[in-house]
C-alpha atoms as a PDB file:
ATOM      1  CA  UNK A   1     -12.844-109.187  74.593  1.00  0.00           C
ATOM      2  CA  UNK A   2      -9.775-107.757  75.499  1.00  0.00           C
ATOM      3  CA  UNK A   3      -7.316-106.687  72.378  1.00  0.00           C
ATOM      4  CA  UNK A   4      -4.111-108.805  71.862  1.00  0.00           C
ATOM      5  CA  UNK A   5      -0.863-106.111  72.766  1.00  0.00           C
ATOM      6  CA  UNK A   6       2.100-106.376  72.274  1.00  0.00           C
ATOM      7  CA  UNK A   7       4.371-106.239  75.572  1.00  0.00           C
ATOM      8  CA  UNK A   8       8.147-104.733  76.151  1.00  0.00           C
ATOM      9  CA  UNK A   9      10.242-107.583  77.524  1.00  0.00           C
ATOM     10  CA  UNK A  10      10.061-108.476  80.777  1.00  0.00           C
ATOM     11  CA  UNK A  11       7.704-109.695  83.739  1.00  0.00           C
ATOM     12  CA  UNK A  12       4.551-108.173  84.614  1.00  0.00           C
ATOM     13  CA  UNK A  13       3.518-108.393  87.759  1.00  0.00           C
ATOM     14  CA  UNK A  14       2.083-111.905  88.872  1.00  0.00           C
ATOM     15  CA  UNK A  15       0.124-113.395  91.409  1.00  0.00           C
ATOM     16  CA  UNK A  16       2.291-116.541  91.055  1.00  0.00           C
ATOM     17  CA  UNK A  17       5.315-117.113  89.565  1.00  0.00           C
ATOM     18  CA  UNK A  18       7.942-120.027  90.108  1.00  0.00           C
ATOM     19  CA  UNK A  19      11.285-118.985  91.556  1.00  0.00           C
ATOM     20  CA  UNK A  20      13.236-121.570  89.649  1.00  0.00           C
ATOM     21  CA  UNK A  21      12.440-119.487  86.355  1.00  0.00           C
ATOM     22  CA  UNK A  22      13.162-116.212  87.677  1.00  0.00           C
ATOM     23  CA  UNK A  23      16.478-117.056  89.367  1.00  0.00           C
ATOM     24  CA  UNK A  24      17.153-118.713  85.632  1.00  0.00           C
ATOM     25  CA  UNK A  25      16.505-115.588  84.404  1.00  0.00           C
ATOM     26  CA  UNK A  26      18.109-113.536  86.321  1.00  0.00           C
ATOM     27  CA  UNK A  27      21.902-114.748  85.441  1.00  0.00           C
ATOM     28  CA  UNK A  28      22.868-112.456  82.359  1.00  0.00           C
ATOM     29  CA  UNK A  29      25.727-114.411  80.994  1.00  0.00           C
ATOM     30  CA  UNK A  30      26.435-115.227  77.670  1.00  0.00           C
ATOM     31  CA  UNK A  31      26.324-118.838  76.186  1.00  0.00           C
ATOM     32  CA  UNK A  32      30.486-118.761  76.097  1.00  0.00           C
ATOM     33  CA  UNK A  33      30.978-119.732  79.474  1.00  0.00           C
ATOM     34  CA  UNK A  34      34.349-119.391  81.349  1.00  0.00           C
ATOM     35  CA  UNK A  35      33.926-123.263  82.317  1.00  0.00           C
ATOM     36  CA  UNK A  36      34.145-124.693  78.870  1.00  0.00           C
ATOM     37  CA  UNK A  37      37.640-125.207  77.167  1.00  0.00           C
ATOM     38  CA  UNK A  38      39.731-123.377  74.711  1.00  0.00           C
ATOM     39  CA  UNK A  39      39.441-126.673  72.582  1.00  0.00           C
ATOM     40  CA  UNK A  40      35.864-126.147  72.098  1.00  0.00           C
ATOM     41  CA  UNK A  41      35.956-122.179  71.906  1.00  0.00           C
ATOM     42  CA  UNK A  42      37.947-122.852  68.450  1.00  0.00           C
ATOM     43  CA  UNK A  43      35.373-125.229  67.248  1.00  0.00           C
ATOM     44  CA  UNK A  44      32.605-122.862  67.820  1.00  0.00           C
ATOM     45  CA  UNK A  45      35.075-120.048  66.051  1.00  0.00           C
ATOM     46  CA  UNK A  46      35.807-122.401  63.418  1.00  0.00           C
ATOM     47  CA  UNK A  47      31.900-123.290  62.775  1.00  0.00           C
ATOM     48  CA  UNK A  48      30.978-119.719  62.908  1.00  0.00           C
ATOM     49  CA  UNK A  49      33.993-117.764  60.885  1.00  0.00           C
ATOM     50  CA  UNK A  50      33.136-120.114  57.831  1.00  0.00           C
ATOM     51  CA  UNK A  51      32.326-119.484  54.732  1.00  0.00           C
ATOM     52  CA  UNK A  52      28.983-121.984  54.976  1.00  0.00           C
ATOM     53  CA  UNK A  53      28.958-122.485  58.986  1.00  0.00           C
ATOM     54  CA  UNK A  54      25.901-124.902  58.087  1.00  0.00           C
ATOM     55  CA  UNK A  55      28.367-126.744  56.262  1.00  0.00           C
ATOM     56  CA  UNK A  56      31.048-126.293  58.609  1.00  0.00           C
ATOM     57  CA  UNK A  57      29.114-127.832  61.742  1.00  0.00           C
ATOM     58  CA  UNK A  58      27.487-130.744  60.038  1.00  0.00           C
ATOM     59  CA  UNK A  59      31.206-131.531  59.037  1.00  0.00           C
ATOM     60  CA  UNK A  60      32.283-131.596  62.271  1.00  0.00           C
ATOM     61  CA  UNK A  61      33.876-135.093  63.898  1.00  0.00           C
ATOM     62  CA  UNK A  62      31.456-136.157  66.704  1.00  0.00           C
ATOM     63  CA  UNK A  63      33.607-135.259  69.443  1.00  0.00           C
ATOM     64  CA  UNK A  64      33.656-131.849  67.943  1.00  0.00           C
ATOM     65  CA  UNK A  65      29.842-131.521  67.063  1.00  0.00           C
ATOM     66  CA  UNK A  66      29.364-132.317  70.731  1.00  0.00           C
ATOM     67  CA  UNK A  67      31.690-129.318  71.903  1.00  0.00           C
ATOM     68  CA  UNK A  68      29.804-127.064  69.789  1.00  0.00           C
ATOM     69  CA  UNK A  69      26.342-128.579  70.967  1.00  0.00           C
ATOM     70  CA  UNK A  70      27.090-128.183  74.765  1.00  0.00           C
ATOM     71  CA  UNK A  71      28.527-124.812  74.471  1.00  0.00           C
ATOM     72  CA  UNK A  72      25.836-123.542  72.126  1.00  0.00           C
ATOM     73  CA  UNK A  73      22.750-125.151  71.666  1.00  0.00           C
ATOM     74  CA  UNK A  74      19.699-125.495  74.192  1.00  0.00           C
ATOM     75  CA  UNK A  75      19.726-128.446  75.504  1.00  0.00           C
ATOM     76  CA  UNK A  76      17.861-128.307  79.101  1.00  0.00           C
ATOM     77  CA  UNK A  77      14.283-126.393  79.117  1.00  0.00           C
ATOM     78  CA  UNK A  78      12.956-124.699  82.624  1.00  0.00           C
ATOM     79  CA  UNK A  79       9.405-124.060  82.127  1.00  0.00           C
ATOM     80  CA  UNK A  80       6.815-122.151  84.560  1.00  0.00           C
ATOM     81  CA  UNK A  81       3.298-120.387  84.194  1.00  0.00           C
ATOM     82  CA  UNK A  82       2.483-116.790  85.787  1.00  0.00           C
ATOM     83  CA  UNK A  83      -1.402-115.682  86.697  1.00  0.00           C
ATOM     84  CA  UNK A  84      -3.072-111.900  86.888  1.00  0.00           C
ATOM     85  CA  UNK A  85      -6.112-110.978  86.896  1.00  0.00           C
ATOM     86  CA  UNK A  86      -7.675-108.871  84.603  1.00  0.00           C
ATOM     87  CA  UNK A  87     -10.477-107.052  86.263  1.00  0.00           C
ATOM     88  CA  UNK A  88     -11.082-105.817  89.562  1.00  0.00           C
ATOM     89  CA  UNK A  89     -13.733-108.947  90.143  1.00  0.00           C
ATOM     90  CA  UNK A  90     -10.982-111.550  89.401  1.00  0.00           C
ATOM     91  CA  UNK A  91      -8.734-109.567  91.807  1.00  0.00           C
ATOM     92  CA  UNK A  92     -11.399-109.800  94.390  1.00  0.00           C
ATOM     93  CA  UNK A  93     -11.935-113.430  94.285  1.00  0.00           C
ATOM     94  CA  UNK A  94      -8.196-114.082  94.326  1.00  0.00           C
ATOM     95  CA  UNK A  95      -7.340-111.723  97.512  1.00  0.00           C
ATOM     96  CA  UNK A  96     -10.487-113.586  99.046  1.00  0.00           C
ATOM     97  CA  UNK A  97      -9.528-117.456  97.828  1.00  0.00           C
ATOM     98  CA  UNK A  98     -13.463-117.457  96.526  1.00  0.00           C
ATOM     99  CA  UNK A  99     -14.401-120.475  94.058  1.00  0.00           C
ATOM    100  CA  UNK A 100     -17.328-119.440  91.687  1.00  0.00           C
ATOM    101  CA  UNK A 101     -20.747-120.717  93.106  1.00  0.00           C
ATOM    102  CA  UNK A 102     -22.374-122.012  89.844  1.00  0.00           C
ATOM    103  CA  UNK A 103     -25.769-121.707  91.418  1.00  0.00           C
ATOM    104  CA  UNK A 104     -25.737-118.012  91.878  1.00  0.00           C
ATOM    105  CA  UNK A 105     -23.923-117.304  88.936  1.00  0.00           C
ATOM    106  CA  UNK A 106     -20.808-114.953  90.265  1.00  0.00           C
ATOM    107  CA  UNK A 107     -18.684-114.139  87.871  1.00  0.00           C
ATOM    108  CA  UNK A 108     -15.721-114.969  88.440  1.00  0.00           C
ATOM    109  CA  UNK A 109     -13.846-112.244  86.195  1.00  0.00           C
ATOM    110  CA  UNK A 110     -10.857-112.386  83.696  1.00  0.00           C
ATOM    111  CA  UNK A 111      -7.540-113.453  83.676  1.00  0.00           C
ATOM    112  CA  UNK A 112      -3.912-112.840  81.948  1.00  0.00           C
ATOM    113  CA  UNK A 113      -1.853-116.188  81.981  1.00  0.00           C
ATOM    114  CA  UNK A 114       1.172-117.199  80.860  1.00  0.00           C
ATOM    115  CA  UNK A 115       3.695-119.786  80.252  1.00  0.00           C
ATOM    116  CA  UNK A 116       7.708-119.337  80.365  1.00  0.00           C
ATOM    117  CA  UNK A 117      10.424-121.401  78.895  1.00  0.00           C
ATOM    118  CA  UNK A 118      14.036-120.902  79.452  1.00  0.00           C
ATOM    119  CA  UNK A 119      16.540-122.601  77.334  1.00  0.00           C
ATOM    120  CA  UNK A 120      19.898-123.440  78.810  1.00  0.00           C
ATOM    121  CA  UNK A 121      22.904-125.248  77.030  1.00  0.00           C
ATOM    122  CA  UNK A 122      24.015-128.208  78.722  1.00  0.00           C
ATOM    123  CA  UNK A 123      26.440-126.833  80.611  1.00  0.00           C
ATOM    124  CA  UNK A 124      23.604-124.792  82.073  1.00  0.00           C
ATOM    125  CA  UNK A 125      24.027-121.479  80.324  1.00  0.00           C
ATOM    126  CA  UNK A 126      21.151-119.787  79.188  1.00  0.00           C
ATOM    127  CA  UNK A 127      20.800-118.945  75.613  1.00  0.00           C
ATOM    128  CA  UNK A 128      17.080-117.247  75.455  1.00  0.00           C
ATOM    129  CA  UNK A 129      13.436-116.934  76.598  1.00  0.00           C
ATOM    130  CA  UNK A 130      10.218-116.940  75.376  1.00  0.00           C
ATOM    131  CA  UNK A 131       6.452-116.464  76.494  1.00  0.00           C
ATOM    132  CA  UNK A 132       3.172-116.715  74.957  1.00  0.00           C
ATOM    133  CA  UNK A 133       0.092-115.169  77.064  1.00  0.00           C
ATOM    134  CA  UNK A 134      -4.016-115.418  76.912  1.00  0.00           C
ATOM    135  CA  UNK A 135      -6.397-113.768  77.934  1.00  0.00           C
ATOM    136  CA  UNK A 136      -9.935-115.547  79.090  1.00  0.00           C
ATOM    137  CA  UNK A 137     -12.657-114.373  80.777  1.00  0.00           C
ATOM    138  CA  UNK A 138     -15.740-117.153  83.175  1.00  0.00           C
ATOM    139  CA  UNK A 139     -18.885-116.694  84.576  1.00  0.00           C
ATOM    140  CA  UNK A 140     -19.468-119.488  87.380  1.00  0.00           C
ATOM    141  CA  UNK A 141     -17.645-122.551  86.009  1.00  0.00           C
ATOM    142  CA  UNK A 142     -17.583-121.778  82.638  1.00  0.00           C
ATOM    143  CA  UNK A 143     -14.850-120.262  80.809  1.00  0.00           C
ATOM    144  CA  UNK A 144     -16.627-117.797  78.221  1.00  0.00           C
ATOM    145  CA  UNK A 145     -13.839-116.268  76.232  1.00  0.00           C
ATOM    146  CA  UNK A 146     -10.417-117.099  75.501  1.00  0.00           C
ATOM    147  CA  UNK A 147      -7.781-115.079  72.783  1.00  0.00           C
ATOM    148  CA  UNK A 148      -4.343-114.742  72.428  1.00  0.00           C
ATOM    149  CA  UNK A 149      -2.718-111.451  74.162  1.00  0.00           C
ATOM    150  CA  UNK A 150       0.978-111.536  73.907  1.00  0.00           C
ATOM    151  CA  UNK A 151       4.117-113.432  72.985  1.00  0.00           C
ATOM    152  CA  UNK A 152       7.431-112.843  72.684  1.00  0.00           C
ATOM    153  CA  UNK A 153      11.193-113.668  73.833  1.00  0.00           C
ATOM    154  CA  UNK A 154      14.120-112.510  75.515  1.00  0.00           C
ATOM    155  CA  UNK A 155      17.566-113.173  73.318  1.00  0.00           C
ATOM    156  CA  UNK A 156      20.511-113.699  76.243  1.00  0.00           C
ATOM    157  CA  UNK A 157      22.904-115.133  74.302  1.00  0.00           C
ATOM    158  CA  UNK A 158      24.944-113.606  71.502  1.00  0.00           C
ATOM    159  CA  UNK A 159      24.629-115.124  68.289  1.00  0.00           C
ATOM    160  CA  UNK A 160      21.338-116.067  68.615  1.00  0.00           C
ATOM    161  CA  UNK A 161      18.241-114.146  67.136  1.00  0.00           C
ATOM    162  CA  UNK A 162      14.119-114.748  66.896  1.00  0.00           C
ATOM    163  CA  UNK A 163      12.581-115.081  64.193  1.00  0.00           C
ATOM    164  CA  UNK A 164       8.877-114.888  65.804  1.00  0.00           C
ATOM    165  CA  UNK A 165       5.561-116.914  65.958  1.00  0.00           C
ATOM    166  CA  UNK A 166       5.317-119.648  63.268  1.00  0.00           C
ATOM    167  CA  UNK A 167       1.714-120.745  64.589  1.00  0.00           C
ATOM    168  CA  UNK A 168      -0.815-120.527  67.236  1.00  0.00           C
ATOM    169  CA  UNK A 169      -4.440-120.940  67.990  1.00  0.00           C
ATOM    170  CA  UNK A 170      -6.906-120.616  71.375  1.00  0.00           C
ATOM    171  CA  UNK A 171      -9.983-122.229  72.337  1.00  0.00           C
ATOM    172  CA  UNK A 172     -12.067-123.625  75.216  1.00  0.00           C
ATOM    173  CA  UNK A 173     -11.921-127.524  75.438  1.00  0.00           C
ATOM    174  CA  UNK A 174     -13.206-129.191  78.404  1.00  0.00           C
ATOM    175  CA  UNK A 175     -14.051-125.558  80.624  1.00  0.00           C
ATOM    176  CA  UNK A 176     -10.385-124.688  80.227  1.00  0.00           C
ATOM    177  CA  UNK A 177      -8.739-121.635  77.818  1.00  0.00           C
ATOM    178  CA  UNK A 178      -6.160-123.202  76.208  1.00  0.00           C
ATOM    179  CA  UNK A 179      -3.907-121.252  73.884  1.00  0.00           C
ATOM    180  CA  UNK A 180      -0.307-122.219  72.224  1.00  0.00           C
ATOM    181  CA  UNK A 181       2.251-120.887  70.024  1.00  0.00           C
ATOM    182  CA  UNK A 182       5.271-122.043  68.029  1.00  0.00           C
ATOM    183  CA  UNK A 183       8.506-119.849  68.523  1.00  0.00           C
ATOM    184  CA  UNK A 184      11.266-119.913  66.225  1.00  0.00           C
ATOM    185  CA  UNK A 185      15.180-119.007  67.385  1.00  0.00           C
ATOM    186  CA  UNK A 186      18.224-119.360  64.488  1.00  0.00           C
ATOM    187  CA  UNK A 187      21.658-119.406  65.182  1.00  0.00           C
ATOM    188  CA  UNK A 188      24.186-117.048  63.031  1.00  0.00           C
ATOM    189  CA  UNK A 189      27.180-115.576  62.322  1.00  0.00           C
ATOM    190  CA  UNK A 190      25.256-112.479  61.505  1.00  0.00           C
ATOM    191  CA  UNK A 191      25.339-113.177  57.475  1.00  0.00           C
ATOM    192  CA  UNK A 192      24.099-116.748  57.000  1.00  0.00           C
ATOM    193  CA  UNK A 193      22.230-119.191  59.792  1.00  0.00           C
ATOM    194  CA  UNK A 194      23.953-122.727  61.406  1.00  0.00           C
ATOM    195  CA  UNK A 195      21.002-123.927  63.143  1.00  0.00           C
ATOM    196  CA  UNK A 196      17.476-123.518  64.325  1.00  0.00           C
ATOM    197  CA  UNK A 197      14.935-124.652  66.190  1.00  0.00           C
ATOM    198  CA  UNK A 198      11.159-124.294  66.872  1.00  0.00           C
ATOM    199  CA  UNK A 199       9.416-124.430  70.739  1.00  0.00           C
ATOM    200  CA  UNK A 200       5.999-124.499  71.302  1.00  0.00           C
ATOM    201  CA  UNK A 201       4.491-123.682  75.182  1.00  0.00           C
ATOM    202  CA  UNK A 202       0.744-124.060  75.579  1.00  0.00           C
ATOM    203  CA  UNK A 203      -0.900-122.202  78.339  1.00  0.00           C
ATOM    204  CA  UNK A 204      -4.206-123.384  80.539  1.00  0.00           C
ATOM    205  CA  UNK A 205      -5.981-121.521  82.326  1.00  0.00           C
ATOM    206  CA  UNK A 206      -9.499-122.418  84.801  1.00  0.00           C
ATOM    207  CA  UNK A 207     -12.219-120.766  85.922  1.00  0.00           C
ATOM    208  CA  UNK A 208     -11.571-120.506  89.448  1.00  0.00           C
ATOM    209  CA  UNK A 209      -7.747-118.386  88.162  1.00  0.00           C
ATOM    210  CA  UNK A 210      -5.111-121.589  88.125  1.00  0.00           C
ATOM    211  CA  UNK A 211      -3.353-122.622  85.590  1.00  0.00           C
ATOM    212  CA  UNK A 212      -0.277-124.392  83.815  1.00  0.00           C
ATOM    213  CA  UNK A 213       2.121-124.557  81.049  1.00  0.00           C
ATOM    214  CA  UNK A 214       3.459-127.268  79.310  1.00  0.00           C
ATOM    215  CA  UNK A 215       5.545-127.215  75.892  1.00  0.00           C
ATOM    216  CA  UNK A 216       2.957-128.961  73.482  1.00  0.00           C
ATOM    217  CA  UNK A 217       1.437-127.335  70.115  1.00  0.00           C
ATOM    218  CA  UNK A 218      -1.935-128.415  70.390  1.00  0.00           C
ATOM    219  CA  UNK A 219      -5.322-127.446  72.304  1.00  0.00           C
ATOM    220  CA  UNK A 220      -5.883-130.998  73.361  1.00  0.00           C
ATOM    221  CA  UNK A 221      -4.444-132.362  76.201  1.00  0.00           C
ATOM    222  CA  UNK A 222      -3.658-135.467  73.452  1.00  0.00           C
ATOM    223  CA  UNK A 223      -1.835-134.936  70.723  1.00  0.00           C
ATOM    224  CA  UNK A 224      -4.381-134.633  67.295  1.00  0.00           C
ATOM    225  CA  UNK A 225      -4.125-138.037  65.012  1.00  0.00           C
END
């Protein structure tokens, strides 16, 4: 079984990633954009220069609350799933396009996948990003092994700070590694916290090295009763 690491932020190199996410990504720019007004940079200075900015915002008229809230809280989500292989057999069968032949038993090798979310504020600035990877291994059709190997974020907005992974768990339901985990991001003046909020993203991964990401925090593909 491979060890869980711990990554430096940023991409590793993928066999498939979705453009949408990395041209998301790509635009460095704090949550202040140029295109909201001065009317709502005061309420987000008058929120955060307070003595109790927790106070502050849930005082706010609603007009007011919903400056603040488009300028900076996440309020649009672009989500996408990257694939590597792990081992020089999973690279084989992916250059080749091979499917596992469950009568001979190939192995079909291991894999890294994960699942990206990018949070934008309405006004489509982006705020932060987080990831959360597995590792699984299958022999033929069956997935063997499955563990968590990284997760992590990317803080692009000031203000804004992680406060890491609340939860998580892996397992193998239905031939497919499934892992999730529950990220945590708090808004602050630097002293005392306004706001936060938890994400999950679940990552699922097959035998024949294809997978997806969604944003649930369960191994099921229903949610638990």
């Amino acid at each position: 079984m491979k060890p869980r690491k711990t990554l430096a932020a940023g991409r590793r190199p993928a066999v498939a990633v979705l453009a949408a996410v990395v041209m998301v990504l790509g635009v460095a720019q704090p949550a202040l954009g140029s295109g909201v007004d001065s009317a709502a940079s005061d309420v987000v200075a008058r929120v955060l220069n307070a003595a109790d900015p927790s106070t502050a915002y849930h005082g706010l008229s609603t007009a007011d609350r919903a400056a603040f809230d488009r300028r900076m809280l996440p309020a649009r989500s672009v989500v996408s799933v990257e694939i590597e292989p792990a081992d020089a057999v999973a690279r084989r069968n992916a250059e080749a396009g091979n499917k596992p032949d469950r009568v001979s038993g190939q192995v079909d090798g291991c894999w890294y996948a994960r699942g990206w979310d990018s949070r934008q504020t309405a006004g489509g600035d982006p705020l932060y990003t987080f990831w959360t990877m597995i590792y699984y291994c299958a022999v033929g059709q069956t997935v063997t092994e499955v563990s968590m190997y990284d997760s992590g974020s990317e803080i692009v907005a000031p203000g804004w700070r992680y406060d890491g992974i609340q939860a998580e768990d892996t397992g193998i339901v239905r031939d497919q590694a499934r892992g999730w985990a529950k990220h945590r991001f708090v808004l602050s003046n630097g002293e005392l916290d306004v706001w936060q909020r938890n994400h999950c993203i679940r990552v699922i991964g097959t035998y024949a090295g294809t997978n997806y990401s969604d944003g649930f925090c369960f191994l099921q593909l229903i949610p638990p009763r």
